[in-house]
Protein backbone atom coordinates (compact mmCIF):
# COMPACT_ATOMS: atom_id res chain seq x y z
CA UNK A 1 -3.07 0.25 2.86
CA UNK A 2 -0.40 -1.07 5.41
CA UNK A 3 1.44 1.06 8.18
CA UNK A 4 4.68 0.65 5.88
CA UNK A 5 2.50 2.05 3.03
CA UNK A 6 0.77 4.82 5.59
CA UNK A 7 4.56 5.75 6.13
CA UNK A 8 5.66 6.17 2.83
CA UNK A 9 2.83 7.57 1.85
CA UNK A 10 2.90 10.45 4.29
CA UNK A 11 7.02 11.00 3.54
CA UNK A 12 6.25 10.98 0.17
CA UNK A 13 6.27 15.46 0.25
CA UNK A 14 8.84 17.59 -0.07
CA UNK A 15 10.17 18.54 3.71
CA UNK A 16 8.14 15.85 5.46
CA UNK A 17 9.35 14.02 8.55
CA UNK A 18 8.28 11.30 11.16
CA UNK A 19 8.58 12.91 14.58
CA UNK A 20 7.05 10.96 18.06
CA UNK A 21 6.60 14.12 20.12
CA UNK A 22 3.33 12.06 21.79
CA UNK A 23 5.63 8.75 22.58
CA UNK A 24 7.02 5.78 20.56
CA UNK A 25 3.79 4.60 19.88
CA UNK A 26 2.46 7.47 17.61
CA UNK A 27 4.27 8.74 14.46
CA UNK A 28 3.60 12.25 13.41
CA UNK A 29 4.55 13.62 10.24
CA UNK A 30 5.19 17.17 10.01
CA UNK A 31 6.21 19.79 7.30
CA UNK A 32 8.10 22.75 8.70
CA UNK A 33 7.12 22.00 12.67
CA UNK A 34 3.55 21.39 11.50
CA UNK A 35 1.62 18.56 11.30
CA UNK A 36 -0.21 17.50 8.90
CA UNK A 37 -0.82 13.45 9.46
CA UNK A 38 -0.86 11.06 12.57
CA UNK A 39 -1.18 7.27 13.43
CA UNK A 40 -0.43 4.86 15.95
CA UNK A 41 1.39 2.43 13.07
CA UNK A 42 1.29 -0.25 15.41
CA UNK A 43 -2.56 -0.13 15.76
CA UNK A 44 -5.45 -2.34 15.15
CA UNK A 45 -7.25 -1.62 13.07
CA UNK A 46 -4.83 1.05 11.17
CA UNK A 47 -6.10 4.52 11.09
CA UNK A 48 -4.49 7.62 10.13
CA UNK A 49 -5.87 11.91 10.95
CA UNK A 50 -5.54 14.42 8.83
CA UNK A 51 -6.59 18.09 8.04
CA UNK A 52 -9.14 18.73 5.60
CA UNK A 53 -11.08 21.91 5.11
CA UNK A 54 -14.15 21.91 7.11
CA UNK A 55 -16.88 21.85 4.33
CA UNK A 56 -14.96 18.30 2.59
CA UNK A 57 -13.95 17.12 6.10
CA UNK A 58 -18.21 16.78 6.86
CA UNK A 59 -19.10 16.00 3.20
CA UNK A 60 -16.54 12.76 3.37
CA UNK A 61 -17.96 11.64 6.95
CA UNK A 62 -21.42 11.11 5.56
CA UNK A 63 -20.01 9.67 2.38
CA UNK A 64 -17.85 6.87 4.51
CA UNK A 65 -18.45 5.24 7.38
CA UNK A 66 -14.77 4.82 7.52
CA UNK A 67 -14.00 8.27 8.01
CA UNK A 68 -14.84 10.22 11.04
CA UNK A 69 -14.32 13.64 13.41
CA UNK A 70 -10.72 13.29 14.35
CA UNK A 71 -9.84 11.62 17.27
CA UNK A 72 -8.23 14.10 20.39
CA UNK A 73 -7.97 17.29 17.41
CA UNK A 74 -10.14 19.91 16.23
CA UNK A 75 -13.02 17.81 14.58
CA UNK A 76 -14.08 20.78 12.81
CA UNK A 77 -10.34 20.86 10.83
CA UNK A 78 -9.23 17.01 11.01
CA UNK A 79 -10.65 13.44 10.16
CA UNK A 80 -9.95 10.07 11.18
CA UNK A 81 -9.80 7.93 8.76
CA UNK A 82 -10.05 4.12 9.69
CA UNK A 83 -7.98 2.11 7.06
CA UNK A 84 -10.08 -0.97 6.98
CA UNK A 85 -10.08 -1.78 2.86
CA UNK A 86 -13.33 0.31 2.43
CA UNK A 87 -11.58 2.89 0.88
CA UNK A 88 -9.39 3.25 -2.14
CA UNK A 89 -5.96 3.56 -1.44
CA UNK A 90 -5.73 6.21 -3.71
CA UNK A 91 -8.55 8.50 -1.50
CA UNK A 92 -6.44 7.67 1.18
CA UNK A 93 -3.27 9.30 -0.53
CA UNK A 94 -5.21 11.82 -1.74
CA UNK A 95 -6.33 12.77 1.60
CA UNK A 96 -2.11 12.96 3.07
CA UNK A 97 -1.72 14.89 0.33
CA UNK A 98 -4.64 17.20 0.63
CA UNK A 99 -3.62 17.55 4.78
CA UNK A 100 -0.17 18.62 3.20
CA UNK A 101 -1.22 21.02 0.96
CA UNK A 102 -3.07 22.75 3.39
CA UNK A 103 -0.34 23.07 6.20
CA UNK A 104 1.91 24.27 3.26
CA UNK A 105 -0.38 26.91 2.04
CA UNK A 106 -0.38 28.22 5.85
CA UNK A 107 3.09 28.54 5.74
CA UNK A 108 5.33 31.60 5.35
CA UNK A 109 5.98 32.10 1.73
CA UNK A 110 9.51 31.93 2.31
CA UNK A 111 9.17 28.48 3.97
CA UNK A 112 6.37 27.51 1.17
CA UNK A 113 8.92 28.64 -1.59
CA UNK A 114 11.68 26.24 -0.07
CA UNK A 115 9.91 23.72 -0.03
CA UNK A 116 8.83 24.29 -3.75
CA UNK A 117 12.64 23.98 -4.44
CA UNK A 118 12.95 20.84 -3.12
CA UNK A 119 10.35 18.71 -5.29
């Protein structure tokens, strides 16, 4: 998976959008104020963060070496995920989507209903 991949990938959901609230250099995509993703898209090698629930988020570091505690956030609630071909682009999807769900499901159910609406 590319950045331009990573991107699309990540504004794939309903509501999502590509904010730089930590400089140019590091997009962070957020649903309703939250985020659920970040990378430096410029970065070698490409990596991405994401929330997972804590159980998975362990259970998929000793499954890959290509995932990891995530970098400057609560490594309890977020991987890093280094996108060097080890993994399946499809995990990696899987994974965004996964972070999304989660931030969604935290949401009001007002805000989680709207966003319903738009898929």
């Amino acid at each position: 998976m590319n950045a331009a991949a990573l991107r699309r990938a990540c504004l794939a959901h309903a509501g999502a959008v590509e904010d730089f609230p930590f400089g140019p250099e590091t997009s962070v995509f957020k649903v309703a104020g939250k985020m659920f993703a970040l990378s430096a898209l410029d970065r070698v090698p490409l990596a991405v963060s994401v929330k997972c629930e804590p159980e998975l988020a362990e259970d998929l570091r000793a499954s890959h070496a290509a995932i990891r505690p995530g970098y400057h956030l609560n490594k309890r609630h977020w991987n890093t995920i280094t996108l060097d071909g080890s993994l399946a682009d499809a995990l990696v999807r899987d994974l965004i989507e996964d972070s999304y769900d989660l931030v969604v499901g935290g949401l009001p159910k007002r805000a989680r209903e709207a966003l319903l609406d738009r898929r």
